[in-house]
N, C-alpha and C. Protein backbone atom coordinates (compact mmCIF):
# COMPACT_ATOMS: atom_id res chain seq x y z
N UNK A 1 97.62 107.26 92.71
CA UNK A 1 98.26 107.88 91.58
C UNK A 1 99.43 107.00 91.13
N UNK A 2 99.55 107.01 90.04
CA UNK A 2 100.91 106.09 89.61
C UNK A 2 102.15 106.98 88.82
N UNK A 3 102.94 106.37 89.29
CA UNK A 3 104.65 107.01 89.20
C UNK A 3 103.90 108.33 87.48
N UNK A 4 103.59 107.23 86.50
CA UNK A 4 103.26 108.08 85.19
C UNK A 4 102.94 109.29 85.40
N UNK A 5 101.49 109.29 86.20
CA UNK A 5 100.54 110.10 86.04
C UNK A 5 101.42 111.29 87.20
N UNK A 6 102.48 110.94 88.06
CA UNK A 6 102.85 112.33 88.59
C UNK A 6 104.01 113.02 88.17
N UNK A 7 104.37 112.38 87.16
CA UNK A 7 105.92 112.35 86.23
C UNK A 7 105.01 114.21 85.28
N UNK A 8 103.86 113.39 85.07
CA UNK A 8 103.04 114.40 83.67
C UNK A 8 102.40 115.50 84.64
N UNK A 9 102.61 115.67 85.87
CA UNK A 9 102.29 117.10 86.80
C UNK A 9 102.74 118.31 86.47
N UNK A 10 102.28 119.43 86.21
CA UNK A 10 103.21 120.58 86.46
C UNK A 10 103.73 120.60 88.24
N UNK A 11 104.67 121.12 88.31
CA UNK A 11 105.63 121.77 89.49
C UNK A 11 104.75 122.12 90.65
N UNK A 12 103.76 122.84 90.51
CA UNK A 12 102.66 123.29 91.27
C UNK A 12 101.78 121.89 91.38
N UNK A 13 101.26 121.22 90.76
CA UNK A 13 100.34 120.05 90.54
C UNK A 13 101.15 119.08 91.76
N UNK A 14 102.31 119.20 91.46
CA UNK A 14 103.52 117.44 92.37
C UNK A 14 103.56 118.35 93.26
N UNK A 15 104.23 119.21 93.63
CA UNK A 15 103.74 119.63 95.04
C UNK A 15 102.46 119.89 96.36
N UNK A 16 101.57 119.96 95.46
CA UNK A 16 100.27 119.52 95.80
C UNK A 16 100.02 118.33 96.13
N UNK A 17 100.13 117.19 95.25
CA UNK A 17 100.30 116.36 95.43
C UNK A 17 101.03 115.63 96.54
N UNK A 18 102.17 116.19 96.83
CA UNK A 18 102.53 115.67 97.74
C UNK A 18 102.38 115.78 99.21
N UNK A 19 102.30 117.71 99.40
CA UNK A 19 101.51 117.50 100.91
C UNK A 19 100.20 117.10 100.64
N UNK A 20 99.00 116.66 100.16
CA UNK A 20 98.42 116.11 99.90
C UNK A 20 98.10 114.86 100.43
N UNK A 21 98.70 113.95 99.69
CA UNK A 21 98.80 112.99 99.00
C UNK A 21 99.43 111.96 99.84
N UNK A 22 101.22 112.60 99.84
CA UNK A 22 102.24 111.90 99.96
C UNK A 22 102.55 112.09 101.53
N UNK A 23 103.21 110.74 102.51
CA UNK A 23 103.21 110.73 103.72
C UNK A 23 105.15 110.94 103.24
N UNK A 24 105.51 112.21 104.23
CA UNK A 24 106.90 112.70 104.81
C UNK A 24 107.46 111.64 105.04
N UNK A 25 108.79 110.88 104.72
CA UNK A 25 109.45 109.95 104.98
C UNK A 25 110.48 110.77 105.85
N UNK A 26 111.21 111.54 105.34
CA UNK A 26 112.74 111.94 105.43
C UNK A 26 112.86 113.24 105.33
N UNK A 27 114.23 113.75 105.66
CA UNK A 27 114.33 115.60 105.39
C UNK A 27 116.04 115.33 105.43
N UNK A 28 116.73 115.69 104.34
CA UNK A 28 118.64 116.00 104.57
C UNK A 28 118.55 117.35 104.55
N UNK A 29 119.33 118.02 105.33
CA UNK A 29 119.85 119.07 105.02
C UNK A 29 121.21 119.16 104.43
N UNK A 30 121.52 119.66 103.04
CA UNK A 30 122.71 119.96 102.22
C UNK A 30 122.72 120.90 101.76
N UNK A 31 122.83 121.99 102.26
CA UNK A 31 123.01 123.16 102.26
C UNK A 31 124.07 123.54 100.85
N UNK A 32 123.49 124.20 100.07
CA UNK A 32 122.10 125.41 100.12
C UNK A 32 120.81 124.30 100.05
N UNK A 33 120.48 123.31 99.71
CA UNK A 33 119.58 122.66 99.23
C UNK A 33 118.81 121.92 100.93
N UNK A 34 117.82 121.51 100.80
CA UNK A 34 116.69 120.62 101.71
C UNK A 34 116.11 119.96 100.78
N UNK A 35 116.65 118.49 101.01
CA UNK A 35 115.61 117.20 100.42
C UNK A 35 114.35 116.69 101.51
N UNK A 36 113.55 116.37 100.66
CA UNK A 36 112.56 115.86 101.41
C UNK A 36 111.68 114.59 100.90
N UNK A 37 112.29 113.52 101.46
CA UNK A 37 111.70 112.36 100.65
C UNK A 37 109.64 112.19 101.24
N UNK A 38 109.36 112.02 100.30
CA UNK A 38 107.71 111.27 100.16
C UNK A 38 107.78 109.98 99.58
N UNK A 39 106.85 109.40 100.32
CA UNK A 39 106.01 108.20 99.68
C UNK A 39 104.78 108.60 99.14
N UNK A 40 104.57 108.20 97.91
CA UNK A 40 102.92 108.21 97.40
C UNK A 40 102.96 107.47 96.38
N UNK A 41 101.92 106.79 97.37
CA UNK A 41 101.15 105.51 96.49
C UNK A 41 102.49 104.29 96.90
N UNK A 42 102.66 103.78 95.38
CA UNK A 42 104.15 103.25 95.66
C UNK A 42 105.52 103.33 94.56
N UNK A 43 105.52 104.43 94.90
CA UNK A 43 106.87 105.22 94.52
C UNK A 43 106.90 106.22 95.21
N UNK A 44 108.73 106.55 95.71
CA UNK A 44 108.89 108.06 96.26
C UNK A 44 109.03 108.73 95.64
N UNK A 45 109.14 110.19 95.82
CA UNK A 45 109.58 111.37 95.03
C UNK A 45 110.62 112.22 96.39
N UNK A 46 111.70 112.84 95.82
CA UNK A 46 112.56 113.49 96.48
C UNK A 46 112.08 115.02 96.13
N UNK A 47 112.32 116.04 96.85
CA UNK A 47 111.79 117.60 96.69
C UNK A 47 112.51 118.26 96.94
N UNK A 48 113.29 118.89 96.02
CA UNK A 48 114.92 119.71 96.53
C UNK A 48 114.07 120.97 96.59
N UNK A 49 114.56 121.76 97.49
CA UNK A 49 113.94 122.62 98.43
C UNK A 49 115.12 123.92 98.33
N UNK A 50 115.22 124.72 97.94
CA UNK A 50 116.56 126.34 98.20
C UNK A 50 116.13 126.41 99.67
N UNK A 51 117.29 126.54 100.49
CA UNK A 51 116.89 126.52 102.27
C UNK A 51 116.93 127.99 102.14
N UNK A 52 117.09 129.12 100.98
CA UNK A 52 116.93 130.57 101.79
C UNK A 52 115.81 130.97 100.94
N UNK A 53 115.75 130.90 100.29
CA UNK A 53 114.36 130.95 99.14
C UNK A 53 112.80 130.34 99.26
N UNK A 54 113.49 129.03 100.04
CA UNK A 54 112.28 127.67 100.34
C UNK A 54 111.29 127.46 99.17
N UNK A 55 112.19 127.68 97.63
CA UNK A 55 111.01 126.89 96.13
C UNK A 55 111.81 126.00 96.56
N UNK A 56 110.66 125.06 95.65
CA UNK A 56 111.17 124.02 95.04
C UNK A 56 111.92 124.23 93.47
N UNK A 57 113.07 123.43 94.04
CA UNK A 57 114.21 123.04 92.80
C UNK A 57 113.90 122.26 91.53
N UNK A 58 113.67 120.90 92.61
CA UNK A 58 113.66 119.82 91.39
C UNK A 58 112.75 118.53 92.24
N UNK A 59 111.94 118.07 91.64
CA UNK A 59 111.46 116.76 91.99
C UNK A 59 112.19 115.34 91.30
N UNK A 60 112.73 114.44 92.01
CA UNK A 60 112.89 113.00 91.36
C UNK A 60 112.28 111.89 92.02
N UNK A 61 111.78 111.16 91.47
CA UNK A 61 110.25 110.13 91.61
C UNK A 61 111.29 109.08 91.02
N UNK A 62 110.68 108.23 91.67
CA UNK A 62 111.44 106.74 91.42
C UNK A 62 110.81 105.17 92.31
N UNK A 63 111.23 104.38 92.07
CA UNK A 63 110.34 102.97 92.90
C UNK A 63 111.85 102.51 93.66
N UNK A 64 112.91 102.62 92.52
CA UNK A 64 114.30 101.59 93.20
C UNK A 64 114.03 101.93 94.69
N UNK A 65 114.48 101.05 95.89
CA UNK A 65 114.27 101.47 97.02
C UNK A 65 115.48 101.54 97.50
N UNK A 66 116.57 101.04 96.71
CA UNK A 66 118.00 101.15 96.41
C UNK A 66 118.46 102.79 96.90
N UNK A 67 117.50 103.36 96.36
CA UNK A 67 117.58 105.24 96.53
C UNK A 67 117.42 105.78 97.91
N UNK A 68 116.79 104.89 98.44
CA UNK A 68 116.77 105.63 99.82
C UNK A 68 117.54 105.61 100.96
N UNK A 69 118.30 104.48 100.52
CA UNK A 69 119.95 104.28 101.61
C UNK A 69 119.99 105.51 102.36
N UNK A 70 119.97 106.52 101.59
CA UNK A 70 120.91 108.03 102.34
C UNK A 70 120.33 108.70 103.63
N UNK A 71 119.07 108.11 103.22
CA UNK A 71 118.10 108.75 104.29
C UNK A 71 117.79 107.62 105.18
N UNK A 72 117.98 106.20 105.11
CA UNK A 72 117.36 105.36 105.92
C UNK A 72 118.51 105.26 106.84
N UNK A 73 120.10 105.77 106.66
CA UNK A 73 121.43 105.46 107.23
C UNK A 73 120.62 106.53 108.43
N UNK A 74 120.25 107.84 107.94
CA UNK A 74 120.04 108.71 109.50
C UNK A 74 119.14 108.37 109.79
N UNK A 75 118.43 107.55 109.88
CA UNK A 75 117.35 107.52 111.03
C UNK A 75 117.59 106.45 112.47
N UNK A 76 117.64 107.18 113.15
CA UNK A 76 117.99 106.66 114.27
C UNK A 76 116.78 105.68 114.96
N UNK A 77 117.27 104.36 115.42
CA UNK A 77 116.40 103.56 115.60
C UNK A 77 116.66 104.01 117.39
N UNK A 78 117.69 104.47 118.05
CA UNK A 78 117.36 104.13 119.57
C UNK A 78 116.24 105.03 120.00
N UNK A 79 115.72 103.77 121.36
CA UNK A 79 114.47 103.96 122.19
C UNK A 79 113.43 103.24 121.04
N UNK A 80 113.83 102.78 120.22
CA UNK A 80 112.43 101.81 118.97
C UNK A 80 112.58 100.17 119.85
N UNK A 81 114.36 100.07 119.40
CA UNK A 81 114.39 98.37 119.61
C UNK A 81 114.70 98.39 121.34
């Protein structure tokens, strides 16, 4: 699928899509909110999540990889290297 074609999804459609589709990168918790980064294809999409509600908020899809700093800072590499 390309960045276009999931930009033109309904809400229901990109979420599908993504457990689907898209392999789980990441999860922040920022309360009230839960992000949840995906990869699919090659671009991510972020999935703001209500942590007492559990809809989805808002999707943002993007390629910069610039974007994912926030989430690549927590991932803990010990017991990898």
């Amino acid at each position: 699928m390309k960045l276009s074609q999931f930009i033109m999804l309904s809400e229901g459609e990109k979420t599908k899509a993504l457990m689907c589709e898209g392999v789980l990168v990441g999860k922040q918790k920022e309360l009230p909110m839960i992000r949840f980064l995906f990869q699919l294809d090659a671009f991510y999409v972020t999935m703001h999540c209500d942590s007492s509600s559990k809809k989805v908020k808002e999707f943002t899809a993007f390629t910069d990889t610039g974007l994912l700093q926030s989430f690549l800072d927590e991932i803990s590499l010990n017991g990898i290297v």
